[in-house]
C-alpha atoms as a PDB file:
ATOM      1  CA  UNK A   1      75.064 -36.980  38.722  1.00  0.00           C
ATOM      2  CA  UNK A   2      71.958 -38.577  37.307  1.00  0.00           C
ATOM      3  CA  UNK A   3      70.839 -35.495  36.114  1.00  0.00           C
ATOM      4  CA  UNK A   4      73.763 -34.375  33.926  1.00  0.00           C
ATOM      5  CA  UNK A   5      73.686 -37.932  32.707  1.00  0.00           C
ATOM      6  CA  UNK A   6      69.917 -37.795  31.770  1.00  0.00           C
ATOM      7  CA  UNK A   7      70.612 -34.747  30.255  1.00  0.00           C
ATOM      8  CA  UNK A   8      73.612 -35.446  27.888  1.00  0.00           C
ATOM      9  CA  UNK A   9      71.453 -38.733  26.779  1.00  0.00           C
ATOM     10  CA  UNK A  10      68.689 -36.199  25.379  1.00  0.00           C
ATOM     11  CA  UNK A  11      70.896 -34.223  23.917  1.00  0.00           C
ATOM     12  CA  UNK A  12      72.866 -36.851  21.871  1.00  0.00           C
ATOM     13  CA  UNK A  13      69.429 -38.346  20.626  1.00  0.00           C
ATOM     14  CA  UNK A  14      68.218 -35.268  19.865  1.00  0.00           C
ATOM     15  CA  UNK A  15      71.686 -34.536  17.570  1.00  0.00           C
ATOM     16  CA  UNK A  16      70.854 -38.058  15.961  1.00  0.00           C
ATOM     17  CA  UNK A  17      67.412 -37.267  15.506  1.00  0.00           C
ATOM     18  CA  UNK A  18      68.174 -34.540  13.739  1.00  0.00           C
ATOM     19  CA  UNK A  19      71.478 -36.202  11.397  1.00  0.00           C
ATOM     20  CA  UNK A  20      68.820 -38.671  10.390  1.00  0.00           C
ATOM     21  CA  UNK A  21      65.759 -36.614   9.761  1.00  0.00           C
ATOM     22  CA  UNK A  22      68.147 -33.894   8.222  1.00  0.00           C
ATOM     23  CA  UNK A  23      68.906 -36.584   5.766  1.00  0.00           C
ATOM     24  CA  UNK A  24      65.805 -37.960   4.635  1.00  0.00           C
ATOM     25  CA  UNK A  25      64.552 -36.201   1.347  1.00  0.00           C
ATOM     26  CA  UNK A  26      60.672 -35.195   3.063  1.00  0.00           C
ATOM     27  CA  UNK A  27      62.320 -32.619   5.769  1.00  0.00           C
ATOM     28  CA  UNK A  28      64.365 -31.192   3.790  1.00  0.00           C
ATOM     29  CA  UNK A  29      62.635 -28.118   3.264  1.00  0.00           C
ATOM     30  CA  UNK A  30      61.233 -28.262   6.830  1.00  0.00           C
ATOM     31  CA  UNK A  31      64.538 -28.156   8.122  1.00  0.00           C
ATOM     32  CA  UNK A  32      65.570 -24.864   6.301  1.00  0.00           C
ATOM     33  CA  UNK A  33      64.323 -22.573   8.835  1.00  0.00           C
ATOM     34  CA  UNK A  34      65.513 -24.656  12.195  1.00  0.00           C
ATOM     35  CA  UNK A  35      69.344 -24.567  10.129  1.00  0.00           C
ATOM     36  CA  UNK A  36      69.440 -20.455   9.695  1.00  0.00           C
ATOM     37  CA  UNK A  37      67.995 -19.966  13.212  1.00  0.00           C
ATOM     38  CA  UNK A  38      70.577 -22.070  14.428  1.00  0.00           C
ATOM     39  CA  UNK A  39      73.150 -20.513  12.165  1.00  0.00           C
ATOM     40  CA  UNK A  40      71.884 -16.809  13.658  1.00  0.00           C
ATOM     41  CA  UNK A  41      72.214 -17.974  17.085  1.00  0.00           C
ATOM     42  CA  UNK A  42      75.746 -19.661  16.451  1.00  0.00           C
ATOM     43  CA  UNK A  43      77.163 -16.712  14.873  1.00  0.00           C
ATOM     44  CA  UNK A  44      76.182 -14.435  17.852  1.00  0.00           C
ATOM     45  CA  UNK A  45      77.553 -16.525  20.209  1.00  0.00           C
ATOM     46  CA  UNK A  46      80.799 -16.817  18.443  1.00  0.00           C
ATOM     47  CA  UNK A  47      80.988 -13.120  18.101  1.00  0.00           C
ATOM     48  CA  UNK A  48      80.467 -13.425  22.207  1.00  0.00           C
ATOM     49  CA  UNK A  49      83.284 -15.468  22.669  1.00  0.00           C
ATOM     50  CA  UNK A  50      85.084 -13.510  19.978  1.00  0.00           C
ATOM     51  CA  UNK A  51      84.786 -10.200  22.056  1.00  0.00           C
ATOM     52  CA  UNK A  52      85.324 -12.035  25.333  1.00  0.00           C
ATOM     53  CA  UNK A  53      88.701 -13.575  23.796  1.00  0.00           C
ATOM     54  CA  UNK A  54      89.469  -9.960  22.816  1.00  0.00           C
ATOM     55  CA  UNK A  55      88.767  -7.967  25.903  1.00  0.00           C
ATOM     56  CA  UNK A  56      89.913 -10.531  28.478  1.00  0.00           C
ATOM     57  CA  UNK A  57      92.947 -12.753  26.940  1.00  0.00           C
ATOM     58  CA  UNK A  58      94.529 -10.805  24.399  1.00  0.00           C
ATOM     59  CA  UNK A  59      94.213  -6.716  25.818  1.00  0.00           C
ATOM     60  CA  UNK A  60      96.570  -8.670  28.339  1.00  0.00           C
ATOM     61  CA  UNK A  61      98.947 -10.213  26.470  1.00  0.00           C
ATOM     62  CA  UNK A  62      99.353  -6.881  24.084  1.00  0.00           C
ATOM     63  CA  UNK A  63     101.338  -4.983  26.754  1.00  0.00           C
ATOM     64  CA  UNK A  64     103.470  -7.662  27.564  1.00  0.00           C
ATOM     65  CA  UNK A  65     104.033  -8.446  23.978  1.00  0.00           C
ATOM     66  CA  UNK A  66     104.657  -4.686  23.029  1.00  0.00           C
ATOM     67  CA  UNK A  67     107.990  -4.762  25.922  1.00  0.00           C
ATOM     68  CA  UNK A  68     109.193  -8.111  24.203  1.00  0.00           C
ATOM     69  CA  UNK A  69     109.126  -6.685  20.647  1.00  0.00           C
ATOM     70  CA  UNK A  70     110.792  -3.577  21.687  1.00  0.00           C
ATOM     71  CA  UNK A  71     113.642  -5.452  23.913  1.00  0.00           C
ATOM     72  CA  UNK A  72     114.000  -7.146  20.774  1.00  0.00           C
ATOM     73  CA  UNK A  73     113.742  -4.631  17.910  1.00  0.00           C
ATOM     74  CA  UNK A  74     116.886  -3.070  20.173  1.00  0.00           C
ATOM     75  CA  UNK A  75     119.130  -6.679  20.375  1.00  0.00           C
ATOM     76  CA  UNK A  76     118.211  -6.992  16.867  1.00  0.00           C
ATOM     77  CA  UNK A  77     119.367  -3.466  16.005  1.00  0.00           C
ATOM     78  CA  UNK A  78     122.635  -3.662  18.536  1.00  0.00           C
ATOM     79  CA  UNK A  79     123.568  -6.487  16.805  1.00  0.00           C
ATOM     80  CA  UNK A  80     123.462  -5.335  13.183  1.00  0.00           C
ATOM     81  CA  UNK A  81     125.737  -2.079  14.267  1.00  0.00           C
ATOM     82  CA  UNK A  82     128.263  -4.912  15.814  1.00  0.00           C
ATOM     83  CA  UNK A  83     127.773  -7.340  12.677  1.00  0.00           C
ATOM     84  CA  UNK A  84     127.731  -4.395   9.983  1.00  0.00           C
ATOM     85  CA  UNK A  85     130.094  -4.785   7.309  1.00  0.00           C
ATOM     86  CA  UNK A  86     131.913  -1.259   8.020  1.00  0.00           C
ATOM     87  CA  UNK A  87     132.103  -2.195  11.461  1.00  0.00           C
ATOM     88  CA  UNK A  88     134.361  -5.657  10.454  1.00  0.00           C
ATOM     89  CA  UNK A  89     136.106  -3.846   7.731  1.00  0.00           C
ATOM     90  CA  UNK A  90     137.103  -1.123  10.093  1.00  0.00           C
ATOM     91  CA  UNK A  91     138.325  -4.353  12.084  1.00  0.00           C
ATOM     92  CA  UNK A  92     139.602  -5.883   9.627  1.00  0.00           C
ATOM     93  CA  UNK A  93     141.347  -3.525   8.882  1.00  0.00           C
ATOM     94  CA  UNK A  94     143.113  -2.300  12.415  1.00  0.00           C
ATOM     95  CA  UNK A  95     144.315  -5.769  12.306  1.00  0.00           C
ATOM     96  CA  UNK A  96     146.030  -6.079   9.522  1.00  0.00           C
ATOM     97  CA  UNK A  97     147.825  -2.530  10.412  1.00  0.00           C
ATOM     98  CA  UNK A  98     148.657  -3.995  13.702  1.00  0.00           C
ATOM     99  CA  UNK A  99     150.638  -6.702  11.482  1.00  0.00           C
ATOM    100  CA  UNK A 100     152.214  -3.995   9.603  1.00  0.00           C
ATOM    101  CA  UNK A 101     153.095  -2.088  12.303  1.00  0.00           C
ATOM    102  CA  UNK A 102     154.425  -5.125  14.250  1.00  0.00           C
ATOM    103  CA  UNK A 103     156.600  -5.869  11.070  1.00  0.00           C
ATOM    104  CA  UNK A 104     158.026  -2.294  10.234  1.00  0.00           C
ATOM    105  CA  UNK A 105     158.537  -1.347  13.254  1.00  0.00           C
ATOM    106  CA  UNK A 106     159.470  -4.518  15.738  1.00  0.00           C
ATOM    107  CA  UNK A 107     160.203  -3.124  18.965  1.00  0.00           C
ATOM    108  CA  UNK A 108     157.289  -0.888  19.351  1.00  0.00           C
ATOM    109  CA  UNK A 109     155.888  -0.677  23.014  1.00  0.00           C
ATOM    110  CA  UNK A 110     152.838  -1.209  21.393  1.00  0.00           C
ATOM    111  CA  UNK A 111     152.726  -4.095  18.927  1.00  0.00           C
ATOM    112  CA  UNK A 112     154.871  -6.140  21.412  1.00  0.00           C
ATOM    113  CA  UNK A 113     153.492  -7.824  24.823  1.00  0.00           C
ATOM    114  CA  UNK A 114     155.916  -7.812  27.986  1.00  0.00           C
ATOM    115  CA  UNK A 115     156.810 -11.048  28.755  1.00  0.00           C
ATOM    116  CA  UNK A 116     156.559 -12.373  32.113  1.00  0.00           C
ATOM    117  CA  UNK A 117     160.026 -13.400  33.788  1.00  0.00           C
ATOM    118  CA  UNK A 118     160.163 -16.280  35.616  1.00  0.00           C
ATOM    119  CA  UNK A 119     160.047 -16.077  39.011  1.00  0.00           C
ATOM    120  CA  UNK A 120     162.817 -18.212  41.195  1.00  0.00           C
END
């Protein structure tokens, strides 16, 4: 416990050391090297955890996603046949036949409903 604490201590003087000295106008030019070793070093870890994130979170996410975009890419698709405009018109259209049908031609098994007797 002591020694993590210990630890983190040096480590936040050692950032303030460097905020302050990094500020004063004499180290400037002594702290050009120390800044693009430190930039090489951060860049190659990032590209690290930039493979790491590739190969181990999202290769397993890309399957799952793949199943999901085709489930939906087929709703999406069922749903534009049902919500297509020849589709309504052609409903549209048996409907109002039905109603002229049911009008010309009123006793027609088919445009009329049995109705249900009541039962005593």
């Amino acid at each position: 416990m002591k020694k993590g604490l210990i630890f983190s201590l040096c480590a936040i003087i050692i950032i303030l050391g460097i905020v302050f000295f990094s500020q004063q106008p004499n180290f400037k030019e002594a702290g050009k090297p120390l800044i693009s070793a430190t930039t090489d070093k951060a860049q190659a870890y990032l590209a690290l955890g930039s493979n790491w994130v590739n190969n181990s979170i999202i290769s397993k996410f890309t399957g799952v996603a793949q199943k999901r975009g085709d489930a939906i890419k087929t709703q999406v698709s069922q749903q534009e046949n049902i919500v297509s405009p020849k589709n309504i018109s052609q409903k549209v259209e048996s409907y109002f036949s039905g109603i002229a049908n049911s009008i010309a031609k009123p006793g027609t098994p088919q445009n009329c409903t049995a109705v249900a007797t009541p039962s005593k």
